[in-house]
PDB file of N, CA and C in Angstrom:
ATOM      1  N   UNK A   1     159.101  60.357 140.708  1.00  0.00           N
ATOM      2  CA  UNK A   1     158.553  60.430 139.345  1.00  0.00           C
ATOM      3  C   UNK A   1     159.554  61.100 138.395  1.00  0.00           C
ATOM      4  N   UNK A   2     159.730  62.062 138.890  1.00  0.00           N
ATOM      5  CA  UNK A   2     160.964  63.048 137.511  1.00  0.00           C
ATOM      6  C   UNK A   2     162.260  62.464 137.504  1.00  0.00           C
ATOM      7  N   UNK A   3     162.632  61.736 138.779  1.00  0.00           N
ATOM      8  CA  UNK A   3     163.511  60.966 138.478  1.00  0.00           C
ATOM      9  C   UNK A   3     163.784  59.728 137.629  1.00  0.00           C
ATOM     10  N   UNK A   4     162.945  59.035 137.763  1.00  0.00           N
ATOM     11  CA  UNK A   4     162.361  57.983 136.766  1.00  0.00           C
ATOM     12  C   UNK A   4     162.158  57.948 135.398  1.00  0.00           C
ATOM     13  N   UNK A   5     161.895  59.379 134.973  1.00  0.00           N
ATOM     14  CA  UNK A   5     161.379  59.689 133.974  1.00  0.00           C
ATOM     15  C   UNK A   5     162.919  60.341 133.117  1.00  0.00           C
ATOM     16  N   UNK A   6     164.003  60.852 134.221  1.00  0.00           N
ATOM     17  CA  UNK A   6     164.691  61.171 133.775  1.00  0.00           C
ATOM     18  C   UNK A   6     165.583  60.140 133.039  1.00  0.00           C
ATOM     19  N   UNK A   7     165.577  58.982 134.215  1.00  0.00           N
ATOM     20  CA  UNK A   7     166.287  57.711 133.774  1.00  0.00           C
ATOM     21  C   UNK A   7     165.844  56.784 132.255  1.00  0.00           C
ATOM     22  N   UNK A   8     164.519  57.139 131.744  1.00  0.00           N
ATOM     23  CA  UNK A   8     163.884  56.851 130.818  1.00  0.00           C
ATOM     24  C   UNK A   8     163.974  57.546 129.713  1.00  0.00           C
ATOM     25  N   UNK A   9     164.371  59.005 130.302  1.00  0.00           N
ATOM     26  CA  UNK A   9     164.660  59.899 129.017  1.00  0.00           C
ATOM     27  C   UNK A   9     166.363  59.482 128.473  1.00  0.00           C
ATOM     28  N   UNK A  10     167.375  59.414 129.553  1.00  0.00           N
ATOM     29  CA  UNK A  10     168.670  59.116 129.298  1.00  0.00           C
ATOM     30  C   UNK A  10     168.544  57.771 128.447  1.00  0.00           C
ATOM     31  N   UNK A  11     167.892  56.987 129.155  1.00  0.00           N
ATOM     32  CA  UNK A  11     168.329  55.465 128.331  1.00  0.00           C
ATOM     33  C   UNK A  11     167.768  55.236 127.154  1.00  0.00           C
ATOM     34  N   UNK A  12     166.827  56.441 126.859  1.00  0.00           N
ATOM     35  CA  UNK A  12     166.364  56.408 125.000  1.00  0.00           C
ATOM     36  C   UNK A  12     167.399  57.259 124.185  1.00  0.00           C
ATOM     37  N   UNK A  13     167.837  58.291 124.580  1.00  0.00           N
ATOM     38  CA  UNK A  13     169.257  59.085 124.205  1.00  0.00           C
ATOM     39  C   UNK A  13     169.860  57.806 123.779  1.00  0.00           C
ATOM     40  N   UNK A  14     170.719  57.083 124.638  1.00  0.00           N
ATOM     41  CA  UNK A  14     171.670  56.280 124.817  1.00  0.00           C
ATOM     42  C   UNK A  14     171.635  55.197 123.356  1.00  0.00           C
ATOM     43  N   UNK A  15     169.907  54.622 123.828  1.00  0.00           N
ATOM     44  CA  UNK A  15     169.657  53.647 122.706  1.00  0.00           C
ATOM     45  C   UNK A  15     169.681  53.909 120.966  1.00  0.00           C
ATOM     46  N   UNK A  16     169.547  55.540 120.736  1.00  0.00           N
ATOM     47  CA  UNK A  16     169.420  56.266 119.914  1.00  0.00           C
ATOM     48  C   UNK A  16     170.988  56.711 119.151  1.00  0.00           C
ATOM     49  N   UNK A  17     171.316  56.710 120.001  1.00  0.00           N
ATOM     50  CA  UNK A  17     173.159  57.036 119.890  1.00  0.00           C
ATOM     51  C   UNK A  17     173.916  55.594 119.611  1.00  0.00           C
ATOM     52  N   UNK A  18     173.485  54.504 120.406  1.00  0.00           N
ATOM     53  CA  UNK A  18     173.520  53.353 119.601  1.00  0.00           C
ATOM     54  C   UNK A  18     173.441  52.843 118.595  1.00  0.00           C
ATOM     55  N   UNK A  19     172.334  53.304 117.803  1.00  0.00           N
ATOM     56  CA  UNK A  19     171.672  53.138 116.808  1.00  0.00           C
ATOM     57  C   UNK A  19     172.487  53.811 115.739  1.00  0.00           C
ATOM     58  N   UNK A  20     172.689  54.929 115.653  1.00  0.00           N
ATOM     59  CA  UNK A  20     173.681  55.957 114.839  1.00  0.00           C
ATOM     60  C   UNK A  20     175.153  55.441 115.013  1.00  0.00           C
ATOM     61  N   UNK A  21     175.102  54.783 116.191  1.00  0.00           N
ATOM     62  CA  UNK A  21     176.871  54.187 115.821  1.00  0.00           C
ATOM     63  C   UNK A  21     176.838  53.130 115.341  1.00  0.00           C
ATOM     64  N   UNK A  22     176.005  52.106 115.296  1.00  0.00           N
ATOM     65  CA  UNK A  22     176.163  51.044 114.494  1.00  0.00           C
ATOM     66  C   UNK A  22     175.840  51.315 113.185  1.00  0.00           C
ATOM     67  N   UNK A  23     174.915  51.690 112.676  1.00  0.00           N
ATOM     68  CA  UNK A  23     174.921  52.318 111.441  1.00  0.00           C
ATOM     69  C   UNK A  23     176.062  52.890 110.253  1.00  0.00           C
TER      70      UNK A  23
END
């Protein structure tokens, strides 16, 4: 579970940081 959740927390970071670099 916390692992999972961790992987879910990283890949919204990620998508978020995406977002600000295309911008």
């Amino acid at each position: 579970m916390a692992k999972s959740h961790s992987v879910a927390t990283v890949c919204t970071l990620l998508f978020f940081i995406f977002l600000l670099a295309a911008s």
